[in-house]
N, C-alpha and C. Protein backbone atom coordinates (compact mmCIF):
# COMPACT_ATOMS: atom_id res chain seq x y z
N UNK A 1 27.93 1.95 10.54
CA UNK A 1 26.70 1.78 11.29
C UNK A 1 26.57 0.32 11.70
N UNK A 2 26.47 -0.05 13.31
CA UNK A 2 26.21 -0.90 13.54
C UNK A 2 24.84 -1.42 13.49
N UNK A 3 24.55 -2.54 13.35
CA UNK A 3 22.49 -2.77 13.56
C UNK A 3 22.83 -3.75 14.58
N UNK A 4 22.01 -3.72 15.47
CA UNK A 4 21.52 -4.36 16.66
C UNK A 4 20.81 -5.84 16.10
N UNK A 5 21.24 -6.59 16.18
CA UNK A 5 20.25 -8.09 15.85
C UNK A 5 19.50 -8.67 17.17
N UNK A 6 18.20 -9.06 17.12
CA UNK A 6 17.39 -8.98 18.30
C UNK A 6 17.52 -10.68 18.05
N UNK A 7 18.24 -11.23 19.41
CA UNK A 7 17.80 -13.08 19.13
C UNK A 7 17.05 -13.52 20.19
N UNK A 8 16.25 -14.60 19.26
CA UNK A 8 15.32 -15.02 20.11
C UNK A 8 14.35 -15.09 18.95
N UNK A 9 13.09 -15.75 19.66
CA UNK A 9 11.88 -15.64 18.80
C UNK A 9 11.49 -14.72 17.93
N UNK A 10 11.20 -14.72 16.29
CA UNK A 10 10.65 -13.52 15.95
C UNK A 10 9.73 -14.14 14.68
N UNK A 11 9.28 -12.88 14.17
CA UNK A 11 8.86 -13.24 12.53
C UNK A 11 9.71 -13.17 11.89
N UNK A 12 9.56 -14.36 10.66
CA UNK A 12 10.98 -14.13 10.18
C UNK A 12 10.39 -13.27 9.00
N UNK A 13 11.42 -12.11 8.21
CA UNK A 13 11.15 -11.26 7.19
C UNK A 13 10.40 -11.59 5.80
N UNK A 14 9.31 -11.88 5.80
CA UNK A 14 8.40 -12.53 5.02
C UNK A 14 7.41 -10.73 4.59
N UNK A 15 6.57 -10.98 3.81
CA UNK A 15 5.99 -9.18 3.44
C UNK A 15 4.82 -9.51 3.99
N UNK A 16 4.06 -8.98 4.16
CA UNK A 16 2.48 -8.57 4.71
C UNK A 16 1.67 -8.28 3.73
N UNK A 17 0.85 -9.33 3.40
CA UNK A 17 -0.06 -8.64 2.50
C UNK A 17 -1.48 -8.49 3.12
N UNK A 18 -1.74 -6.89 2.52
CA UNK A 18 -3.16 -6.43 2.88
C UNK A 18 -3.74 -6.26 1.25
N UNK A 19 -4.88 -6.93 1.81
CA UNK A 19 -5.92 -6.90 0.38
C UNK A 19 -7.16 -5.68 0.70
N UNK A 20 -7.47 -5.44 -0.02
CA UNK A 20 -8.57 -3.92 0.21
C UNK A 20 -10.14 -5.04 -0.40
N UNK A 21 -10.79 -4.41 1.05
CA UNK A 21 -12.00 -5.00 -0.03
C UNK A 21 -13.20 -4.55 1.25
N UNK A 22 -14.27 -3.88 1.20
CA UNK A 22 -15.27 -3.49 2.05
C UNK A 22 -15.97 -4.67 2.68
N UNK A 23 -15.90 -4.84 4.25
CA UNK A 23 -16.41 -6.18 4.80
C UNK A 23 -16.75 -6.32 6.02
N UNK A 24 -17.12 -7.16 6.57
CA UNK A 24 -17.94 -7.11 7.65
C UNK A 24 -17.49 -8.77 8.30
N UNK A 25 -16.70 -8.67 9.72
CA UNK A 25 -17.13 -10.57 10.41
C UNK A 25 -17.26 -10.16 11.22
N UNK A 26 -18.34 -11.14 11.74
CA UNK A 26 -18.51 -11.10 13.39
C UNK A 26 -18.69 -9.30 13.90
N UNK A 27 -19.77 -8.82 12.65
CA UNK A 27 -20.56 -7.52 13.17
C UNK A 27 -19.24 -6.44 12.82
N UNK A 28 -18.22 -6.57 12.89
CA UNK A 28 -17.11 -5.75 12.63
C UNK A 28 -16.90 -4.94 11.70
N UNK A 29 -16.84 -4.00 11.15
CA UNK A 29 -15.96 -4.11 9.90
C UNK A 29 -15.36 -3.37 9.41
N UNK A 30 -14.49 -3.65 8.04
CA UNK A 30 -13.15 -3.57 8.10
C UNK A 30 -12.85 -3.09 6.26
N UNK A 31 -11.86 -2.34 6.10
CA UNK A 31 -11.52 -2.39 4.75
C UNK A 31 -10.24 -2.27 3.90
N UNK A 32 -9.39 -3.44 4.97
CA UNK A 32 -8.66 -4.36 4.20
C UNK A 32 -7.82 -5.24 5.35
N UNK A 33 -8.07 -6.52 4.39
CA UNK A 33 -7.63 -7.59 5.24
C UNK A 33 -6.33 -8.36 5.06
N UNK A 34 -5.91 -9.24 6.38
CA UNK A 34 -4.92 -10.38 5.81
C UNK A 34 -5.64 -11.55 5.20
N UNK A 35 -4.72 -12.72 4.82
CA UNK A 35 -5.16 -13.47 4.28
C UNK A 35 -4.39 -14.97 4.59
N UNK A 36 -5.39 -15.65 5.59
CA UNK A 36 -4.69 -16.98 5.97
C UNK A 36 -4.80 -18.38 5.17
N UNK A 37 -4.24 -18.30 4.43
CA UNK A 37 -3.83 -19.05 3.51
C UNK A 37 -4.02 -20.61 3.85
N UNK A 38 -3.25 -20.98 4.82
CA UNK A 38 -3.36 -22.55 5.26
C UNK A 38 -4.69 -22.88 5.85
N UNK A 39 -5.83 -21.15 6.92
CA UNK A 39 -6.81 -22.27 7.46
C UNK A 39 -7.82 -21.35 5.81
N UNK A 40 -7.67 -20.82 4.89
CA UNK A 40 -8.69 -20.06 4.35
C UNK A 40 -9.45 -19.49 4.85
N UNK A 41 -9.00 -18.57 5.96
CA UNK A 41 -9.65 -17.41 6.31
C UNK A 41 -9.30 -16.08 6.18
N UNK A 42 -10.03 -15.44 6.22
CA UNK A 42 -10.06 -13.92 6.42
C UNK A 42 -9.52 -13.08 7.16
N UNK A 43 -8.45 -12.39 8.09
CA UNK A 43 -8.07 -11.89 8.73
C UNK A 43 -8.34 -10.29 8.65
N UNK A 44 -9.74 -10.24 9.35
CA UNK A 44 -9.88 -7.95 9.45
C UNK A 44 -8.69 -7.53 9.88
N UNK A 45 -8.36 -6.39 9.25
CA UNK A 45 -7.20 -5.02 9.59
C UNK A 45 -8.06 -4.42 10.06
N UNK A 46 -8.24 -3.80 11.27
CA UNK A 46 -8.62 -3.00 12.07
C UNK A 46 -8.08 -1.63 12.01
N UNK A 47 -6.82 -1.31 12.12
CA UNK A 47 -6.54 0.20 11.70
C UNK A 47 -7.06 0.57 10.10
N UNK A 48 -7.03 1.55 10.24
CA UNK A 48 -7.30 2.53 9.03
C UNK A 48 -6.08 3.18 8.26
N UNK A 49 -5.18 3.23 8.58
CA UNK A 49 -3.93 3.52 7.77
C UNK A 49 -2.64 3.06 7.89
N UNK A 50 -1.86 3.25 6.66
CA UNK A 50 -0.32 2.29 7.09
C UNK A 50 0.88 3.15 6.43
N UNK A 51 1.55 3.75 8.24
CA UNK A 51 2.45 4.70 7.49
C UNK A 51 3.76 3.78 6.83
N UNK A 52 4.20 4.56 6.07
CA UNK A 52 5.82 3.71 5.38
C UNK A 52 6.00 4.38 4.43
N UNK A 53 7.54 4.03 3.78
CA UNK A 53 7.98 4.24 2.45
C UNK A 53 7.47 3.74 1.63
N UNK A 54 6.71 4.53 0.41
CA UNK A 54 6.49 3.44 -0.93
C UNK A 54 7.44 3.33 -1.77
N UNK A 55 7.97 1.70 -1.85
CA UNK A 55 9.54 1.60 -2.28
C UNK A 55 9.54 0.95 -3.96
N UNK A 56 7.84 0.56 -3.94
CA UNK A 56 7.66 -0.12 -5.49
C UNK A 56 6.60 -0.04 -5.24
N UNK A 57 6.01 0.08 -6.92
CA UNK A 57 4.62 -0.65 -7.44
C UNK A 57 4.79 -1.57 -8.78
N UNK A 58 4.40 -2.81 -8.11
CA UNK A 58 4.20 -3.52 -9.22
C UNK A 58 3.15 -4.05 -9.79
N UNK A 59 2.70 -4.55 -11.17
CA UNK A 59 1.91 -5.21 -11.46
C UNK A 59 2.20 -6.69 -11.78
N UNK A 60 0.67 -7.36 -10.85
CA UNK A 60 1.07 -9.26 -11.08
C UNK A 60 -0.54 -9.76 -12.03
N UNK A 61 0.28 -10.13 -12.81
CA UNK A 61 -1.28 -11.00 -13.51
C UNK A 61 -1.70 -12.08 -13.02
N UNK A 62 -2.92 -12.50 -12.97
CA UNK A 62 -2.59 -14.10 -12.70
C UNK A 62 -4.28 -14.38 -12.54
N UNK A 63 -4.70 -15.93 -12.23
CA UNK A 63 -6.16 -16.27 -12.83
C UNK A 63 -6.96 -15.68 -11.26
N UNK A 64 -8.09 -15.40 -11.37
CA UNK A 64 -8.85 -15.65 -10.11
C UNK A 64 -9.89 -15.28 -10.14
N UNK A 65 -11.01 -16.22 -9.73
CA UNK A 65 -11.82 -17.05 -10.33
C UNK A 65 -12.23 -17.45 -11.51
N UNK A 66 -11.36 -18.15 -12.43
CA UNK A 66 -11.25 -18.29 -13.62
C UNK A 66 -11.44 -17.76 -14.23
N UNK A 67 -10.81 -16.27 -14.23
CA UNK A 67 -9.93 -15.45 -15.20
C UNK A 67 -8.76 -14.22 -14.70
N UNK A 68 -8.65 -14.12 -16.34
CA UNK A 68 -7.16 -13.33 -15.86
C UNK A 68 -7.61 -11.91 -15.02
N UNK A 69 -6.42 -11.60 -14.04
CA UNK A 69 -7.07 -10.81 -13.39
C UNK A 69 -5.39 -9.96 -13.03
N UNK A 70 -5.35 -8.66 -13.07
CA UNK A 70 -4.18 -7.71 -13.30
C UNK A 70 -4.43 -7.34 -11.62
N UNK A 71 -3.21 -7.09 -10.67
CA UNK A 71 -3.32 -6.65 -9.29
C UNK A 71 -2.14 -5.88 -9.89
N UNK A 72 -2.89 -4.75 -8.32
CA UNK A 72 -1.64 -3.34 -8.30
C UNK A 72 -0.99 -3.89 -7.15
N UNK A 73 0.26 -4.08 -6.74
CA UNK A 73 1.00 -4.07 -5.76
C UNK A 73 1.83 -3.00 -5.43
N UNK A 74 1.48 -2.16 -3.64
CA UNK A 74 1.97 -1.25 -3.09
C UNK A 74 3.13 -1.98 -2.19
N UNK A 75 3.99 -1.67 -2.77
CA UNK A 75 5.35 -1.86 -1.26
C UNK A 75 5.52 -0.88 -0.55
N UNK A 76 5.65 -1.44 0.51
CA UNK A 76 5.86 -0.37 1.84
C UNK A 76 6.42 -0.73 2.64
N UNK A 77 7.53 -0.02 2.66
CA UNK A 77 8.82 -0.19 4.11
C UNK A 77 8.27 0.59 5.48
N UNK A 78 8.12 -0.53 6.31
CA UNK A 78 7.38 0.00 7.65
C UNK A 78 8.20 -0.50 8.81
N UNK A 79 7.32 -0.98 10.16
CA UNK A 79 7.81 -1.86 11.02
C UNK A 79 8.62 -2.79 10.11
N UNK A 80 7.62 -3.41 8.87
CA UNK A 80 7.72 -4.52 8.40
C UNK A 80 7.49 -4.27 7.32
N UNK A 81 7.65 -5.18 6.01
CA UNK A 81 7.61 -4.59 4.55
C UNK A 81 6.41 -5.53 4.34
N UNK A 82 5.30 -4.36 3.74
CA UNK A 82 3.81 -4.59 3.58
C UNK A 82 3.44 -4.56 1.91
N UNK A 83 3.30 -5.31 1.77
CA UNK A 83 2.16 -4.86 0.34
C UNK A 83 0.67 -4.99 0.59
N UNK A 84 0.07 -3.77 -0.08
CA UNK A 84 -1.38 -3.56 -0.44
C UNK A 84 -1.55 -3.87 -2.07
N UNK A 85 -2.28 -5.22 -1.84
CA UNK A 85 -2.77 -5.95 -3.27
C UNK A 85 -4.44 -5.44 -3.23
N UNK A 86 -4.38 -4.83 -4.33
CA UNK A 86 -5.85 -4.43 -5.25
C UNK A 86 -5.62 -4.59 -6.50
N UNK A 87 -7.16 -4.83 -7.33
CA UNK A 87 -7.48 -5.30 -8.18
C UNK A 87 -6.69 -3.77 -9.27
N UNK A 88 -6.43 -3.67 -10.42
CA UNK A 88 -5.73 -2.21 -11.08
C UNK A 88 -7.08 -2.05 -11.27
N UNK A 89 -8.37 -2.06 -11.34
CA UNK A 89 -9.18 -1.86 -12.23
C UNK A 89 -10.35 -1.04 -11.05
N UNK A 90 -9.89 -0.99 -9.60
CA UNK A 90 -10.64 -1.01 -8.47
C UNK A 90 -10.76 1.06 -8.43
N UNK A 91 -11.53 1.21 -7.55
CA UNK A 91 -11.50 2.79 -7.29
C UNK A 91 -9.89 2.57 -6.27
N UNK A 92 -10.07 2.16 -5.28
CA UNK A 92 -8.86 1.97 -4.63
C UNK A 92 -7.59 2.75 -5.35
N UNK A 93 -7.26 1.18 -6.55
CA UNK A 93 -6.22 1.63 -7.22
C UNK A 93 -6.03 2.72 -7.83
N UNK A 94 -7.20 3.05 -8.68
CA UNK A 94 -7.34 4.42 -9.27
C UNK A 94 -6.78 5.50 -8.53
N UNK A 95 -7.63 5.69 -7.65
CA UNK A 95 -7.65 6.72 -6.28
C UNK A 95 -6.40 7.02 -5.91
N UNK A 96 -5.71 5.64 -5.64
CA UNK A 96 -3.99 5.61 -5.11
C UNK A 96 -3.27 6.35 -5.99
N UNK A 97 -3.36 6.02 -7.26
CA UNK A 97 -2.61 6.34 -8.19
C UNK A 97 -2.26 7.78 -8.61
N UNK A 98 -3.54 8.27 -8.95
CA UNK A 98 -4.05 9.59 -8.94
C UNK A 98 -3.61 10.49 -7.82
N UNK A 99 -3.32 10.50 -6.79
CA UNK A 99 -3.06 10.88 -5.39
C UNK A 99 -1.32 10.53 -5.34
N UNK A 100 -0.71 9.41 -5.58
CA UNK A 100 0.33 9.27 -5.33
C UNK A 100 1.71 9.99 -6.59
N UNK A 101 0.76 10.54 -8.24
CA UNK A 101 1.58 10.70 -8.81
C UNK A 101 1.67 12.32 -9.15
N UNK A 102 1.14 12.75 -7.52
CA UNK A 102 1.63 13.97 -7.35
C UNK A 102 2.76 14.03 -6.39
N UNK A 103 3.03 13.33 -6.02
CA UNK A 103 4.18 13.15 -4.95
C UNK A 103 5.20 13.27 -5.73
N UNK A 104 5.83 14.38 -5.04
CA UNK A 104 7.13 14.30 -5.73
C UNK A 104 8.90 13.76 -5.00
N UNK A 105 8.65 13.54 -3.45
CA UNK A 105 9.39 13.25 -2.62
C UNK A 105 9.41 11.90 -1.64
N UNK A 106 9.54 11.08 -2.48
CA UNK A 106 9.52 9.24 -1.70
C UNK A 106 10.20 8.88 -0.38
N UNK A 107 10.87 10.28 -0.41
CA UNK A 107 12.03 9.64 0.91
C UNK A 107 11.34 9.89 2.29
N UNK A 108 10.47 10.48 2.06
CA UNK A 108 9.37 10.89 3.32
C UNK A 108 8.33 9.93 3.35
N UNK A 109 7.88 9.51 4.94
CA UNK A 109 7.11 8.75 4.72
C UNK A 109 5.54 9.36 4.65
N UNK A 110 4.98 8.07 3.65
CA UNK A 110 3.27 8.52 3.84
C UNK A 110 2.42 7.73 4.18
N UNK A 111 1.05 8.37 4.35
CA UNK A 111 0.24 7.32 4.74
C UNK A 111 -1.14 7.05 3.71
N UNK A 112 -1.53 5.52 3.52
CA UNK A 112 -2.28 5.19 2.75
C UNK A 112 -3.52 4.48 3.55
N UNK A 113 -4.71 5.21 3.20
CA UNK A 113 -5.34 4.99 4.10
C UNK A 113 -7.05 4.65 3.27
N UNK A 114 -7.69 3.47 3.46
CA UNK A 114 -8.63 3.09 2.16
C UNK A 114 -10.13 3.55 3.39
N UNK A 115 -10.64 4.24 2.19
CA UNK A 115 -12.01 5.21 2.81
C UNK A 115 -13.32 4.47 1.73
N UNK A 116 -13.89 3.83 2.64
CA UNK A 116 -15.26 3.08 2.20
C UNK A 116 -16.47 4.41 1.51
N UNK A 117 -16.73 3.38 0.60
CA UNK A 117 -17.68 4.21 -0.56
C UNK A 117 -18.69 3.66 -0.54
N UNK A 118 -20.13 4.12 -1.20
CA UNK A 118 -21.28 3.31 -1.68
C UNK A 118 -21.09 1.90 -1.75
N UNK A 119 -22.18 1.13 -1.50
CA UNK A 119 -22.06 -1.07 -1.75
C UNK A 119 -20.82 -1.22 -1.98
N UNK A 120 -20.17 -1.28 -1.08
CA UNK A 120 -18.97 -2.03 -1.10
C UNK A 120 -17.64 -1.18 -1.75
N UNK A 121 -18.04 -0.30 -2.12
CA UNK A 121 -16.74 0.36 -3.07
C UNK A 121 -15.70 1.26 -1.81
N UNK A 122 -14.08 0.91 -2.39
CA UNK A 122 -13.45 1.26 -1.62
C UNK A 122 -12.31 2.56 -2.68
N UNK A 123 -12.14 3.44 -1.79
CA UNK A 123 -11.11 4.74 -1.91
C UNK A 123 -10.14 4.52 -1.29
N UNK A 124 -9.01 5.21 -2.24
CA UNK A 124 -7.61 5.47 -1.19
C UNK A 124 -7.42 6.52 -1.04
N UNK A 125 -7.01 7.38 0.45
CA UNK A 125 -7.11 8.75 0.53
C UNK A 125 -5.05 8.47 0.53
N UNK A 126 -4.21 9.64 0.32
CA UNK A 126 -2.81 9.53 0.68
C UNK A 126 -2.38 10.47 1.35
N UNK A 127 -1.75 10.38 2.31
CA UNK A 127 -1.52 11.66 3.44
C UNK A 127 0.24 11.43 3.53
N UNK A 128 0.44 12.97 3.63
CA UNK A 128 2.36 13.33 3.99
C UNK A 128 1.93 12.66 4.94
N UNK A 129 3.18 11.89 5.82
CA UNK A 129 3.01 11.45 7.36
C UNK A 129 3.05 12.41 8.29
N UNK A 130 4.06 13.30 7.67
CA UNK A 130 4.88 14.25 8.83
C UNK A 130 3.68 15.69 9.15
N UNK A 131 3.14 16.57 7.91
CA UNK A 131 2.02 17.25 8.18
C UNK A 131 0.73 16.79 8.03
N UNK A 132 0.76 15.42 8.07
CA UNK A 132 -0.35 14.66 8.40
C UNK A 132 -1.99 15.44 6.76
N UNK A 133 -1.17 16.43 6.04
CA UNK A 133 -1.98 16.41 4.97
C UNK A 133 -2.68 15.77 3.80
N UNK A 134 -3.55 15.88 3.29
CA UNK A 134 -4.10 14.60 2.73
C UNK A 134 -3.51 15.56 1.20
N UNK A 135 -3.04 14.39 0.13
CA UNK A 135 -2.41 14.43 -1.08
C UNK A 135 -3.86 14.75 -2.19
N UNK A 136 -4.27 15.94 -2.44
CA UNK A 136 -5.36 15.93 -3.15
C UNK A 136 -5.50 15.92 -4.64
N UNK A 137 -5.83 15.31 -5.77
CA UNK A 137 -6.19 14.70 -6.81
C UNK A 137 -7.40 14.79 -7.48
N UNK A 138 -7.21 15.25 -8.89
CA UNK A 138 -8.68 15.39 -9.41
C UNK A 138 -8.90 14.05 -10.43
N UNK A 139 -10.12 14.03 -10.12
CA UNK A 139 -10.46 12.22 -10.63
C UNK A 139 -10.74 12.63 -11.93
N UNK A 140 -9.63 11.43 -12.63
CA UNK A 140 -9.61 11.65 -13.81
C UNK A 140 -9.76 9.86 -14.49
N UNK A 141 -11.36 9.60 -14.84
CA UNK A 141 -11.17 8.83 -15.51
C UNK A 141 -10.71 7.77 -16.28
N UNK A 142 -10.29 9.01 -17.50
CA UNK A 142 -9.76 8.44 -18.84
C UNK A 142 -7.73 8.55 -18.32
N UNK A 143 -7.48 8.45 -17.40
CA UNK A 143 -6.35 8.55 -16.97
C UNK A 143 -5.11 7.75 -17.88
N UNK A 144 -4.11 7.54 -17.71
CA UNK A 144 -3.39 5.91 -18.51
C UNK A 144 -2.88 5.96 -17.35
N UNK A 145 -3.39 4.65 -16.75
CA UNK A 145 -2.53 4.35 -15.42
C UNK A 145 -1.52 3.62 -15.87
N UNK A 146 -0.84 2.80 -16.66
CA UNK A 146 0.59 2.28 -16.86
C UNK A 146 0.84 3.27 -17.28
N UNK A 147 1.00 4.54 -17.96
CA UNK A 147 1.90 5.86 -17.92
C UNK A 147 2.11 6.77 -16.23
N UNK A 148 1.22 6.25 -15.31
CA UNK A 148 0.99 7.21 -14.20
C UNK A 148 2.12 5.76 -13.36
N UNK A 149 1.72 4.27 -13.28
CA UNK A 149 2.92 3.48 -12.58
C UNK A 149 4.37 3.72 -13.01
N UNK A 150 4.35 3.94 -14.69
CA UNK A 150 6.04 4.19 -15.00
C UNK A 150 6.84 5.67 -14.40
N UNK A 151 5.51 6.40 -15.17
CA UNK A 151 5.86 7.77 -13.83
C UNK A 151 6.94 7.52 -12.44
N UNK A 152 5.66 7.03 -11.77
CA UNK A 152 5.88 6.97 -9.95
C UNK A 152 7.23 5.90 -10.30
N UNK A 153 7.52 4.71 -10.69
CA UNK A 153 8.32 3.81 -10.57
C UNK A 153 9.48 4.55 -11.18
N UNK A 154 9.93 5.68 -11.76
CA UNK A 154 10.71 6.23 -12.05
C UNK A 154 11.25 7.59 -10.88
N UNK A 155 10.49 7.89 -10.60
CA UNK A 155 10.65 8.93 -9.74
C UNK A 155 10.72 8.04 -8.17
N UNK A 156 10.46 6.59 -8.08
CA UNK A 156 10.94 5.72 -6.52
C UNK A 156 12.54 5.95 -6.90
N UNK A 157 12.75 5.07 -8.40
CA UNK A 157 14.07 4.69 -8.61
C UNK A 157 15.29 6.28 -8.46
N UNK A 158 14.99 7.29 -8.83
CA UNK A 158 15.84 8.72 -8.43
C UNK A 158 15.69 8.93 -7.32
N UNK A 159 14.48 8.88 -5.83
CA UNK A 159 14.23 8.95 -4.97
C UNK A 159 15.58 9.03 -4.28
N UNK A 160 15.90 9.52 -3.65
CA UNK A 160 16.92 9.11 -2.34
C UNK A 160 16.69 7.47 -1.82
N UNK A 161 17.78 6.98 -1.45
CA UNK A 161 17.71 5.29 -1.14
C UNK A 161 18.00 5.43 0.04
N UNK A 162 17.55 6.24 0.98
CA UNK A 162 17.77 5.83 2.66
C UNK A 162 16.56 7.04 3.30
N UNK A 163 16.14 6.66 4.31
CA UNK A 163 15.15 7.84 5.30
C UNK A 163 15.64 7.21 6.31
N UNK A 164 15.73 8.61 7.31
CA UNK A 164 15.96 8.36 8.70
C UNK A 164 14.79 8.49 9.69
N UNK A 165 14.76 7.06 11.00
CA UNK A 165 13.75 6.89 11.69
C UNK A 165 14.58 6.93 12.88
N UNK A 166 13.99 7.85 13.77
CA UNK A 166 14.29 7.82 14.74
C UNK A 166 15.70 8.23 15.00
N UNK A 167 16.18 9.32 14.02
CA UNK A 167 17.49 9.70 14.37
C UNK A 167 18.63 8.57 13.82
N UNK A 168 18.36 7.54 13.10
CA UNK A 168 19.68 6.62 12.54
C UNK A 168 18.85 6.61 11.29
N UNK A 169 19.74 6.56 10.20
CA UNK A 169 19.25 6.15 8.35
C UNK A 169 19.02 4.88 8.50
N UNK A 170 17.88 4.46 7.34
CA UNK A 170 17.78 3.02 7.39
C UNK A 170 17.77 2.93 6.02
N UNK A 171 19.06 2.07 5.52
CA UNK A 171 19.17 2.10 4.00
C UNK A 171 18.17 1.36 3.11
N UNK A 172 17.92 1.95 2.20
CA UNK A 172 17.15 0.15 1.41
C UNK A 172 17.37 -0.06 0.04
């Protein structure tokens, strides 16, 4: 398999991070954003869902606003390789989790799509891409979500390691 290299100007392969969080600029709003780092602003995501492969979930600890604070990280092989950073402790994450560790087939793509709740609270709904069905889940609490990430992170790693777009495999 040959790959086509496009030269000239581009982005160079850096990940995308979308943060989930219920919000509003400039009358808009939005529920989940980029994050511009150098001017400290806010960047709204305007669509509502992001199809791709989920190729990992990881967890990152780290301080914010002076304290420790556990994030779920969604990888997703898309146009471009995206992560969705939420708090583990969020409905979001919950929601995702719960929804995603019925999936039993990674090599297909899906879509993750965060559905605004009461003051500010955010949901993740998960949809097959292809019958466009939503992945349904009964909310469970008392769940163990590090037994439900080792789950899913076990069943990425057996997954098939290639999906085809557009008629050519794209390995990963």
């Amino acid at each position: 398999m040959v790959t086509e290299i496009q030269l000239g100007l581009c982005n160079p392969p850096e990940h995308i991070y979308l943060y989930v969080k219920s919000g509003e600029l400039n009358g808009e709003s939005y529920l989940w954003y980029n994050y511009d780092i150098n001017n400290e602003r806010t960047i709204p995501v305007q669509q509502t869902g992001l199809t791709g492969y989920i190729s990992e979930l990881k967890l990152k600890t780290g301080e914010f606003k002076g304290k420790d604070n556990t994030k779920l990280d969604i990888v997703v092989r898309a146009d471009e390789i995206y992560v969705v950073r939420t708090g583990i402790e969020t409905n979001f994450a919950k929601t995702f989790l719960l929804a995603v560790s019925l999936v039993q087939d990674f090599s297909k793509p899906l879509i993750i799509a965060p559905i605004a709740g009461n003051e500010n609270v955010v949901f993740c709904n998960l949809y097959d891409a292809a019958t466009k069905t939503r992945i349904r889940s009964e909310w469970n609490k008392d769940a163990d979500w590090l037994a439900i990430i080792d789950n899913v992170q076990t069943k990425l790693q057996t997954s098939k390691n290639f999906h085809v777009v557009s008629g050519e495999p794209i390995l990963f």
